[in-house]
N, C-alpha and C. Protein backbone atom coordinates (compact mmCIF):
# COMPACT_ATOMS: atom_id res chain seq x y z
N UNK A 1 39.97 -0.30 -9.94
CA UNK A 1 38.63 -0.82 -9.75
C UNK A 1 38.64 -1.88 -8.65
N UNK A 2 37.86 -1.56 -7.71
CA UNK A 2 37.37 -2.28 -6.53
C UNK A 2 37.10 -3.98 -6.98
N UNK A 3 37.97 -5.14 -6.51
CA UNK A 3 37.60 -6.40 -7.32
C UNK A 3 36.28 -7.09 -6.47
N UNK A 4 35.86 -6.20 -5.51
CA UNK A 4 34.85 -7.36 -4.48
C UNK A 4 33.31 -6.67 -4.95
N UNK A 5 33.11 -5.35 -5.56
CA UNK A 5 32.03 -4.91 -6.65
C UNK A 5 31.41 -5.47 -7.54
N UNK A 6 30.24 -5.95 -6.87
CA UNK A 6 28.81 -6.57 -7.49
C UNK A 6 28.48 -5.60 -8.45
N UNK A 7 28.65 -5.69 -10.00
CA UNK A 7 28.13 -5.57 -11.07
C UNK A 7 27.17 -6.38 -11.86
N UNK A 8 25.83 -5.65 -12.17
CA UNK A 8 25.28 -6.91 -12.61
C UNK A 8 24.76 -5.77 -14.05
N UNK A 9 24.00 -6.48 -15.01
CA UNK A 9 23.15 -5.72 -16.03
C UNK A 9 22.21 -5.98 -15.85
N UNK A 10 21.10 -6.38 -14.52
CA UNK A 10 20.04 -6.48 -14.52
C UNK A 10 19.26 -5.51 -14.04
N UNK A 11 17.94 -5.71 -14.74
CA UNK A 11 17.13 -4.38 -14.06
C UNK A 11 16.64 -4.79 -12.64
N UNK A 12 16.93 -3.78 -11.93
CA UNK A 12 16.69 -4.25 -10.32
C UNK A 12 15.53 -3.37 -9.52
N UNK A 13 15.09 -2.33 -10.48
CA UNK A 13 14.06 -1.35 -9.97
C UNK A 13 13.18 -2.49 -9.79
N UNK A 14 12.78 -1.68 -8.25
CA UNK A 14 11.88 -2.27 -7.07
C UNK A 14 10.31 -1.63 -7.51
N UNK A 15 10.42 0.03 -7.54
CA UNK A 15 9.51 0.88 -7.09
C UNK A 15 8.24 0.48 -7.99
N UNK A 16 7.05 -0.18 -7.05
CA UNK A 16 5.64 -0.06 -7.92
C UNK A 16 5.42 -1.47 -8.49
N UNK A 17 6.39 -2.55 -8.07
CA UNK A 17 6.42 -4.01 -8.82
C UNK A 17 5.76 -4.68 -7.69
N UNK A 18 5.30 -5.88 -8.34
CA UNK A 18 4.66 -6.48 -7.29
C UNK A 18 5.49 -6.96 -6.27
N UNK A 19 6.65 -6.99 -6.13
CA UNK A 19 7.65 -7.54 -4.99
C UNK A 19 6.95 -6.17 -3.52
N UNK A 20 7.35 -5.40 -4.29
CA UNK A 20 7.10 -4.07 -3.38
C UNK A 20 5.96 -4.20 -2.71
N UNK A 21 4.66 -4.06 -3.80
CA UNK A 21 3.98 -4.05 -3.11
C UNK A 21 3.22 -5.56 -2.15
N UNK A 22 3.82 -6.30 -2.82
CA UNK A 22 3.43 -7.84 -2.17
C UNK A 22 3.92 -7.95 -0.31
N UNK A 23 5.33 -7.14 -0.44
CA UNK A 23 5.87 -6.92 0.64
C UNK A 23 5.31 -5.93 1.84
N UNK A 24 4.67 -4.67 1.29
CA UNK A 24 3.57 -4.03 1.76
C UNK A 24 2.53 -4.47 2.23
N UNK A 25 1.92 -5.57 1.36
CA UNK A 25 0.76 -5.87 2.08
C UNK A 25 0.55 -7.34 2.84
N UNK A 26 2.26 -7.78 2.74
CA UNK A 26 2.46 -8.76 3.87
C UNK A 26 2.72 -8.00 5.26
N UNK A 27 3.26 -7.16 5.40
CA UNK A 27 2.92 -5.81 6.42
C UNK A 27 2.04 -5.68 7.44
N UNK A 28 1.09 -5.44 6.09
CA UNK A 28 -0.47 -5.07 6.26
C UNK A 28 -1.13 -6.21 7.37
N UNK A 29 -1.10 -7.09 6.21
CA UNK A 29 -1.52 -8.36 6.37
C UNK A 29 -1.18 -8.58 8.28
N UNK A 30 0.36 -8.40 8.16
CA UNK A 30 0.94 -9.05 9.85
C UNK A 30 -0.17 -7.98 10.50
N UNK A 31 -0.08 -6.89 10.46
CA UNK A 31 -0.71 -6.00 11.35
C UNK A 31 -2.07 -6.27 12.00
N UNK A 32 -3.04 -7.41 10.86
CA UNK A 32 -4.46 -7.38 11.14
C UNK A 32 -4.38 -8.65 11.85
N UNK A 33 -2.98 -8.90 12.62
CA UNK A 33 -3.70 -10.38 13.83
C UNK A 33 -4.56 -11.53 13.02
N UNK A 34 -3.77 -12.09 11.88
CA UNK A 34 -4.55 -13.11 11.05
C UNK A 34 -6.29 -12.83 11.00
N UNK A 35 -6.27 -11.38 10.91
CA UNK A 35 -7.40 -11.15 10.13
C UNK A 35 -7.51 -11.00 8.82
N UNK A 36 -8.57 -12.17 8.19
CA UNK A 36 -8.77 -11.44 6.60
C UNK A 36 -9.46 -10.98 6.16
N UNK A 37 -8.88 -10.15 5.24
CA UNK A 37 -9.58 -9.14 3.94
C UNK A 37 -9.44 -9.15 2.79
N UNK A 38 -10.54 -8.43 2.19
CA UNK A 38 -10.38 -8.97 0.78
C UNK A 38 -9.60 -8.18 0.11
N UNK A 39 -9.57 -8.26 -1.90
CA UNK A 39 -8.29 -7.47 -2.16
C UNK A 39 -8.68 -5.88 -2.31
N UNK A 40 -9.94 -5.61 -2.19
CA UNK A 40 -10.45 -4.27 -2.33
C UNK A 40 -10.38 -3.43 -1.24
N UNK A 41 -10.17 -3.85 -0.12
CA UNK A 41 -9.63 -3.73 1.14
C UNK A 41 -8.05 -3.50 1.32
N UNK A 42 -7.54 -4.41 0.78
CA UNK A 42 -5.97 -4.48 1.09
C UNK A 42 -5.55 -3.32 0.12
N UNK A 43 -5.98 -3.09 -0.81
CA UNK A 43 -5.63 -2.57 -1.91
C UNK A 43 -6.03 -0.76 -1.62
N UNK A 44 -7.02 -0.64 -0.70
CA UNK A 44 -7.46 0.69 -0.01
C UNK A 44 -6.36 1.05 1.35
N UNK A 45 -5.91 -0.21 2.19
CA UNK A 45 -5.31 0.04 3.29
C UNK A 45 -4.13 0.38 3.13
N UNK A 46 -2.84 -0.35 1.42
CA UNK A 46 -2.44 -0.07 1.28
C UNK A 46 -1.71 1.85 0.60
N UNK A 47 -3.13 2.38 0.27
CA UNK A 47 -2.95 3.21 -0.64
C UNK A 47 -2.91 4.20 1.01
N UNK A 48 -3.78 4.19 1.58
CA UNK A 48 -3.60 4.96 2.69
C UNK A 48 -2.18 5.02 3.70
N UNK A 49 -1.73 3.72 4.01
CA UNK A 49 0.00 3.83 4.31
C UNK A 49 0.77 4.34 3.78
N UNK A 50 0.77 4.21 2.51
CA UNK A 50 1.46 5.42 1.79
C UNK A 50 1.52 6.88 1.63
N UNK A 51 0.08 7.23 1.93
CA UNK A 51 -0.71 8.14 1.64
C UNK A 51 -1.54 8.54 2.92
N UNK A 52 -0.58 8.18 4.16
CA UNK A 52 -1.75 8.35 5.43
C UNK A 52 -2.16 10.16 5.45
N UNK A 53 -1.48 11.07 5.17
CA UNK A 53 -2.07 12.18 5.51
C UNK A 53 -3.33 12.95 4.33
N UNK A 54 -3.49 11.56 3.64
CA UNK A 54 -4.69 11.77 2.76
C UNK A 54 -6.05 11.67 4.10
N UNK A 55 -5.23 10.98 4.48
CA UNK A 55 -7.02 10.69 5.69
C UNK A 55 -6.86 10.96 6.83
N UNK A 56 -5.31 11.66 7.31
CA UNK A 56 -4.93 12.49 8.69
C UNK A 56 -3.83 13.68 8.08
N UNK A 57 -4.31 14.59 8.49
CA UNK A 57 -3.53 15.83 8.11
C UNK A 57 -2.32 15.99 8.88
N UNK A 58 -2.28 15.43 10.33
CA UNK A 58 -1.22 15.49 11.13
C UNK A 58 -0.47 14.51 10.64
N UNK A 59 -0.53 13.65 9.79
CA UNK A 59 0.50 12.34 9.63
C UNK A 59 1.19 12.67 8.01
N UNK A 60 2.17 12.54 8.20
CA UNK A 60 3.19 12.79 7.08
C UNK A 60 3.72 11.36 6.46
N UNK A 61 3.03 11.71 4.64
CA UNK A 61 2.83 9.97 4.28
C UNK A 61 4.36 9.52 3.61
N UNK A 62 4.12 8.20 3.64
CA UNK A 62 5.72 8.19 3.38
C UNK A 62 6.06 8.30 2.21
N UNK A 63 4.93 8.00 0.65
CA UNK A 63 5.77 8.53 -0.67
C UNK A 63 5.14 10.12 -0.47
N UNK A 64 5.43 10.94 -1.85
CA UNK A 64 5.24 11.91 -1.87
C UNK A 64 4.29 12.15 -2.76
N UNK A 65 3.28 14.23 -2.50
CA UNK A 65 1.98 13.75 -2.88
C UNK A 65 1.68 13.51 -4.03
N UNK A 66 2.20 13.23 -5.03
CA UNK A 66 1.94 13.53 -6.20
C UNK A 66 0.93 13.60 -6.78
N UNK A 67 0.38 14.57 -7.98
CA UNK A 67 -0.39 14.60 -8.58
C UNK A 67 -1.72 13.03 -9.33
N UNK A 68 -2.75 13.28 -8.74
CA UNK A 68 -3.79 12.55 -9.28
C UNK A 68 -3.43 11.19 -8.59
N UNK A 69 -2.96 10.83 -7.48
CA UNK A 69 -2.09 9.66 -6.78
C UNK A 69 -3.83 9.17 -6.46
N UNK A 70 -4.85 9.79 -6.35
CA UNK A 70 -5.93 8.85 -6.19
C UNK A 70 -5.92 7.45 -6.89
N UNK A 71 -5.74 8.18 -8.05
CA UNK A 71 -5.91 6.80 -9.52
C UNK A 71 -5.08 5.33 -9.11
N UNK A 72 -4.12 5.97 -7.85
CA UNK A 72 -3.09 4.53 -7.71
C UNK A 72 -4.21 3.59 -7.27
N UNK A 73 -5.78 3.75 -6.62
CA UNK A 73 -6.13 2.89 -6.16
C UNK A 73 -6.74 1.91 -7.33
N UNK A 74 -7.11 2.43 -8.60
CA UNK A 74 -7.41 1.29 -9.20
C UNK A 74 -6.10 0.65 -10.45
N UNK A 75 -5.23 1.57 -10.45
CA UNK A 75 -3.40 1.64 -11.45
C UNK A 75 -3.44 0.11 -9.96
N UNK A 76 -3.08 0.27 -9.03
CA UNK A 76 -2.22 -0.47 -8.35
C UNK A 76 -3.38 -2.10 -8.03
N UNK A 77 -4.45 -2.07 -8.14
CA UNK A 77 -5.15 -3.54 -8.18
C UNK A 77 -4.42 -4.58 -9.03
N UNK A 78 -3.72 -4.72 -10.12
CA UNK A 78 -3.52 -5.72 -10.49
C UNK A 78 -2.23 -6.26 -10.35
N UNK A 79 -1.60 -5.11 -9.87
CA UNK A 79 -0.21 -5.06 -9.24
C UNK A 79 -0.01 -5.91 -7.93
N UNK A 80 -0.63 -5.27 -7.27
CA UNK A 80 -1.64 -6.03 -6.10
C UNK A 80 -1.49 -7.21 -6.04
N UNK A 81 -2.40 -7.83 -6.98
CA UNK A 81 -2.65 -8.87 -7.39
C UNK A 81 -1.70 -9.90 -7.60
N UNK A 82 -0.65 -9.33 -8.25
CA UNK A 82 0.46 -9.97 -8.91
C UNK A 82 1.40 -10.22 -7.43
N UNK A 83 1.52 -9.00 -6.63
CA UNK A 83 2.37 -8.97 -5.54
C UNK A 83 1.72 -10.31 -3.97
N UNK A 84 0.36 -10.07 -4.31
CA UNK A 84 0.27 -11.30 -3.19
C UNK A 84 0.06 -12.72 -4.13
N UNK A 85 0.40 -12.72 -4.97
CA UNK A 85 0.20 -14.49 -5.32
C UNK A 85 2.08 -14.49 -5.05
N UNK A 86 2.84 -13.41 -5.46
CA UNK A 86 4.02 -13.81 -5.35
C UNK A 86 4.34 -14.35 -3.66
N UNK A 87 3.59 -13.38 -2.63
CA UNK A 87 3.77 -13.83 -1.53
C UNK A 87 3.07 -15.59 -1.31
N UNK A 88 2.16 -15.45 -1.69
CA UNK A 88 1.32 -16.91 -1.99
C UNK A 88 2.15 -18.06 -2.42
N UNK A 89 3.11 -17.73 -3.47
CA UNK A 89 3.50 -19.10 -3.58
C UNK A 89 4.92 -18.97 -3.24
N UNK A 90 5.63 -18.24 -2.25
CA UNK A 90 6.33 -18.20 -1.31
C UNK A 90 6.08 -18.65 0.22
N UNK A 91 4.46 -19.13 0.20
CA UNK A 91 3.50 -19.92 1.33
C UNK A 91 3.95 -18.56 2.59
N UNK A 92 3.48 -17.36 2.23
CA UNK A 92 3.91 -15.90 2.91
C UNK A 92 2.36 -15.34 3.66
N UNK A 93 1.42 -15.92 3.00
CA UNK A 93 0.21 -15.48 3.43
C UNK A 93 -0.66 -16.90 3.27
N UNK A 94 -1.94 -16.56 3.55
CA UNK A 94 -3.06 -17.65 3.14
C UNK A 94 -3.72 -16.98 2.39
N UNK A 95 -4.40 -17.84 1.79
CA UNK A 95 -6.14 -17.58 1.01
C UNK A 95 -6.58 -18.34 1.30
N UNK A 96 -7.83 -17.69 1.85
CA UNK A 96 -9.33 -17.94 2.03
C UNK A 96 -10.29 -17.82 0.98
N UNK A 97 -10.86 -18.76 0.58
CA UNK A 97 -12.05 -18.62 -0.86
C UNK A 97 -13.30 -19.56 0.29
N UNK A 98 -13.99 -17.84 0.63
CA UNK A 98 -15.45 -17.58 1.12
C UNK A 98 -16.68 -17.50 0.21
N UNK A 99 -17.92 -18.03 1.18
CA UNK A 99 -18.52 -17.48 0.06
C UNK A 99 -18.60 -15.58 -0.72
N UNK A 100 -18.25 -15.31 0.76
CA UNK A 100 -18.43 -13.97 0.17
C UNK A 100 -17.20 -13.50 -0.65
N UNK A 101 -16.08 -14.27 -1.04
CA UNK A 101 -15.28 -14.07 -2.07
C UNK A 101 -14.09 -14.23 -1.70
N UNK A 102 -12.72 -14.20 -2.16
CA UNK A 102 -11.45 -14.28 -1.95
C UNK A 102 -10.85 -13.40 -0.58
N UNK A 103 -10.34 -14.06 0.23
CA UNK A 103 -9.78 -13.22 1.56
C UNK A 103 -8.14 -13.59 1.61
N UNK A 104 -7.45 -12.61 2.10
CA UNK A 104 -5.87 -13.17 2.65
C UNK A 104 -5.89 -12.37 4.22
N UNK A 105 -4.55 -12.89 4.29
CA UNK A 105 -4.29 -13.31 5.72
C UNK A 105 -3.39 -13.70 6.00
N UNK A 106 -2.52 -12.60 6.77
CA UNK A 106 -1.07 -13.84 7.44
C UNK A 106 -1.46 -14.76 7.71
N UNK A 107 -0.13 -15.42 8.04
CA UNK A 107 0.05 -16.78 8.77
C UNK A 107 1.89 -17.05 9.45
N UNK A 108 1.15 -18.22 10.37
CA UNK A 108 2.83 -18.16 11.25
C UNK A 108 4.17 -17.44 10.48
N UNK A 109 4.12 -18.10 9.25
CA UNK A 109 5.31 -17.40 8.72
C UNK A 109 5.52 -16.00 8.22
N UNK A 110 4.26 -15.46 8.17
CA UNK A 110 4.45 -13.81 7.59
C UNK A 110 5.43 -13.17 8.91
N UNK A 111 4.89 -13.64 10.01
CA UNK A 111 4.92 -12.67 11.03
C UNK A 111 6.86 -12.92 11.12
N UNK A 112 7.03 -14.19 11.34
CA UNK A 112 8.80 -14.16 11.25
C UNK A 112 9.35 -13.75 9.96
N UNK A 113 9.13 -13.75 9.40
CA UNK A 113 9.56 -13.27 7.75
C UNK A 113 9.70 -11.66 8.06
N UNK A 114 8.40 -11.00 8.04
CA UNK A 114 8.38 -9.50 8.46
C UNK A 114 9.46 -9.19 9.58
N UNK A 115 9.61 -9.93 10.81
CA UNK A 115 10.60 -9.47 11.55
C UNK A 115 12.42 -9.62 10.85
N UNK A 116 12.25 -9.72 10.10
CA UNK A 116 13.38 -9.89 9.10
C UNK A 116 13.88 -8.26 8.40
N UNK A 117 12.66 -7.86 8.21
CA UNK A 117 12.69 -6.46 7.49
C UNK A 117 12.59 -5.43 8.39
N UNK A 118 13.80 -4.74 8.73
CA UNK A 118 13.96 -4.01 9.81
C UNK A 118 14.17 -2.43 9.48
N UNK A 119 14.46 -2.59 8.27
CA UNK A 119 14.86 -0.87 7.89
C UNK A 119 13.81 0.16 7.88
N UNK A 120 14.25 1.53 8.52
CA UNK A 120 13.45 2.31 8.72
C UNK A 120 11.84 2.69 7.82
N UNK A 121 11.96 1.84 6.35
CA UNK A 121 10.80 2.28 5.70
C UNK A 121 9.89 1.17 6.27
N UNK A 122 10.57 -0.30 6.01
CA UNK A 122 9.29 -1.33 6.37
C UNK A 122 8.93 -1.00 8.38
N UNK A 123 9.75 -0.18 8.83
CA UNK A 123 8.89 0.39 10.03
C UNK A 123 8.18 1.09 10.02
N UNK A 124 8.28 1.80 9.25
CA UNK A 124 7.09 3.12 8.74
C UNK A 124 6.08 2.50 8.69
N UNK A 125 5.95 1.66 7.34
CA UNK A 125 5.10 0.55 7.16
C UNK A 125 4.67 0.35 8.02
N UNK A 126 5.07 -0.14 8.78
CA UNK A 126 4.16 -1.33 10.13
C UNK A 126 3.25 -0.39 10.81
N UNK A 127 3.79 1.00 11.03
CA UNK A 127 3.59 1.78 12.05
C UNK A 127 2.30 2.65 11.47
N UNK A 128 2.52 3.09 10.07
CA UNK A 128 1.22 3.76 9.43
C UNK A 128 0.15 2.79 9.05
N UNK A 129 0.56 0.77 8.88
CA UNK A 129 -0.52 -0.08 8.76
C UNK A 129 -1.25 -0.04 10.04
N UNK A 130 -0.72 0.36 11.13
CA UNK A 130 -1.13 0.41 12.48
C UNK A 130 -2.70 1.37 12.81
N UNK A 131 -1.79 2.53 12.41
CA UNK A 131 -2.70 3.85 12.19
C UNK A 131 -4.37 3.85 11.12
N UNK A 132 -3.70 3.08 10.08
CA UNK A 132 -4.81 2.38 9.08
C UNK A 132 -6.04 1.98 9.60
N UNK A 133 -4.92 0.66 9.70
CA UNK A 133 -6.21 -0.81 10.42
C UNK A 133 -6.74 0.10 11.71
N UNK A 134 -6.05 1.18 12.56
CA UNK A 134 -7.03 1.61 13.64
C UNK A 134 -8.31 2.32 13.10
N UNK A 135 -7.72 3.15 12.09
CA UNK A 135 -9.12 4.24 11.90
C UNK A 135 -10.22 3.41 10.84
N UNK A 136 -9.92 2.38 9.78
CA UNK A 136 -10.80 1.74 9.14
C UNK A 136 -11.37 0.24 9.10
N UNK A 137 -10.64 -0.19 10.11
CA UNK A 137 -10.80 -1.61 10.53
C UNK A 137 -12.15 -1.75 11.00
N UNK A 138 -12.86 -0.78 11.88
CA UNK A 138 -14.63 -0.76 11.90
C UNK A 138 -15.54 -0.32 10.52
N UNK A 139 -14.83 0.46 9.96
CA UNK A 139 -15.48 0.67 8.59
C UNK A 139 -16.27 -0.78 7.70
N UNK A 140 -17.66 -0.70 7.88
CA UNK A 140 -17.84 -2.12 6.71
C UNK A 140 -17.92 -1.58 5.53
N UNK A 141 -17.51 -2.22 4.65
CA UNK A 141 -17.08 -2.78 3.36
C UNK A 141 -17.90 -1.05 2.57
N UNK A 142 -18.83 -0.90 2.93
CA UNK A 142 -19.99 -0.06 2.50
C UNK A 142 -19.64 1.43 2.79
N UNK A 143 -19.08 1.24 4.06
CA UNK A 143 -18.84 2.46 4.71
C UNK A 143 -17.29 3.22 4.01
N UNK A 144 -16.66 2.20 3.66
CA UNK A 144 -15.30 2.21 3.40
C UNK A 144 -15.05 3.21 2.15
N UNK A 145 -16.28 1.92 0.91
CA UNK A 145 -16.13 2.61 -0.34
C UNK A 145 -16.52 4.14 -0.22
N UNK A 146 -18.08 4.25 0.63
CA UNK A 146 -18.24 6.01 0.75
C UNK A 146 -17.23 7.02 1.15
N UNK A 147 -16.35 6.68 1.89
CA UNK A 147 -15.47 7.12 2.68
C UNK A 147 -14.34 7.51 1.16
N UNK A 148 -14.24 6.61 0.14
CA UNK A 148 -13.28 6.86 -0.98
C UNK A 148 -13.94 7.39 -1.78
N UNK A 149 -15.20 7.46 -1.73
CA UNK A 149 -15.82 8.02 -2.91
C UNK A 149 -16.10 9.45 -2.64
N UNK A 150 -16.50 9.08 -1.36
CA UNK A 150 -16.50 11.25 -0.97
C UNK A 150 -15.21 12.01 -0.73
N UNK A 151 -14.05 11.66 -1.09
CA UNK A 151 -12.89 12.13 -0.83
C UNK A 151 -11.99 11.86 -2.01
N UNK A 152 -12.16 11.14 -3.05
CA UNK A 152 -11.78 10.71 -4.49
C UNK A 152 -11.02 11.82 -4.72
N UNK A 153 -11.55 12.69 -5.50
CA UNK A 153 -11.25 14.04 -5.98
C UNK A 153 -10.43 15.03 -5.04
N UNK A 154 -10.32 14.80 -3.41
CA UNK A 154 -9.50 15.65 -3.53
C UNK A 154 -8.23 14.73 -3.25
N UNK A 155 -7.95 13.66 -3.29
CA UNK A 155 -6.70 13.12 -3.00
C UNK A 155 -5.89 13.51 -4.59
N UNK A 156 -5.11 14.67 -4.30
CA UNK A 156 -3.90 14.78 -5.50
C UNK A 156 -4.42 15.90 -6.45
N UNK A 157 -5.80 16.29 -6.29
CA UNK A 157 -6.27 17.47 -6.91
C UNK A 157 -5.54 18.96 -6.43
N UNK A 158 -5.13 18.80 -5.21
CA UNK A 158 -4.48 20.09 -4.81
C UNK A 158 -3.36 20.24 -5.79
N UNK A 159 -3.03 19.87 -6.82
CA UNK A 159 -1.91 20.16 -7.72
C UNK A 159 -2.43 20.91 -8.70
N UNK A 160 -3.68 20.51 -9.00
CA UNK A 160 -4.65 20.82 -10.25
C UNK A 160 -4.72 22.52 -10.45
N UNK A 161 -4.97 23.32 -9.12
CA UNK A 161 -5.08 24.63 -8.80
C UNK A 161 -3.47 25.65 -9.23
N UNK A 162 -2.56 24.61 -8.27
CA UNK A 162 -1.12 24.80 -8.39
C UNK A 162 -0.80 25.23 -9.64
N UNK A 163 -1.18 24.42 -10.40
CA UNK A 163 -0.50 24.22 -11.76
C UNK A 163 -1.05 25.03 -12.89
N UNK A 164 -2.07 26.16 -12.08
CA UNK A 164 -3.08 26.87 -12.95
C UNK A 164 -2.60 28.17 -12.92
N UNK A 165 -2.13 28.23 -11.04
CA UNK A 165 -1.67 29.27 -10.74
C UNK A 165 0.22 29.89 -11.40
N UNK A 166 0.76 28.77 -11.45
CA UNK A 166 2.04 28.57 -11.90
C UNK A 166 2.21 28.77 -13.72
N UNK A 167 1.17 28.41 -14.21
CA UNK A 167 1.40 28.84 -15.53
C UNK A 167 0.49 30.47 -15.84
N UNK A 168 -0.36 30.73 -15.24
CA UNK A 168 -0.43 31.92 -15.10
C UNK A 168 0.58 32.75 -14.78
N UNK A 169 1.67 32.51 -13.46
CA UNK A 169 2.82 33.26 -13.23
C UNK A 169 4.01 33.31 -14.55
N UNK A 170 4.05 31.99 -14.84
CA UNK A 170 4.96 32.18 -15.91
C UNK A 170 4.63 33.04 -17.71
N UNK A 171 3.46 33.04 -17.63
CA UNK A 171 2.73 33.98 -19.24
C UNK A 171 3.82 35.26 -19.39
């Protein structure tokens, strides 16, 4: 046995915790040029980086499609939530409390922090927050939700058919 082998018994799963996604939408966040948005926003821009060929067919998203993955947009709000106060009191982002309601927003330090994270996924990241903030960054607030609401159903429904056809094959 190798004596320089880091053994630990802790649980270290990343996937879906607010670290993850806090880190995602410090990302995000760098991408919009200390622009802020609110969390219904961040929480849409994020689902689309993941999920960019939900809203471009030519772009290949970086998790995979899984079934009913719409639902992550309201499953992943409190997660969300949890993931930017962690950035928050790591002083990783700002808040803004507008009247029109809670906003974040890099700041000097997101942007050196992010250049820290170099591995091929948090480039993905940067590169599909890019693609994002281009196609919905004119979208207002109004336009945005229609935009999720007329397309709800089919993000992850293409499994629904699959899975009709597949147990039919197997009878």
């Amino acid at each position: 046995m190798n004596k320089n082998n880091f053994n630990s018994k802790r649980n270290i799963n990343v996937f879906n915790t607010p670290l993850e996604i806090g880190l995602r939408a410090l990302i995000i966040l760098n991408e919009l040029a200390h622009e802020a948005i609110d969390l219904n926003r961040l929480v849409i821009y994020d689902y689309f980086v993941i999920h960019s060929s939900d809203f471009d067919k030519s772009l290949k998203s970086l998790h995979p499609p899984i079934p009913h993955r719409s639902g992550e947009l309201i499953i992943k709000r409190k997660v969300m939530q949890e993931g930017i106060h962690l950035m928050y009191s790591r002083e990783l982002l700002d808040i803004e409390y507008t009247p029109k309601g809670i906003y974040y927003k890099a700041n000097v330090i997101t942007s050196a922090f992010i250049n820290y994270l170099n591995t091929a996924y948090a480039l993905d990241i940067s590169k599909h927050s890019k693609l994002v903030i281009d196609k919905f960054n004119s979208y207002s607030d109004e336009e945005l939700n229609l935009y999720i609401n007329e397309n709800l159903q089919k993000w992850g429904s293409e499994f629904t058919k699959e899975s009709l056809v597949r147990g039919w094959f197997n009878e």
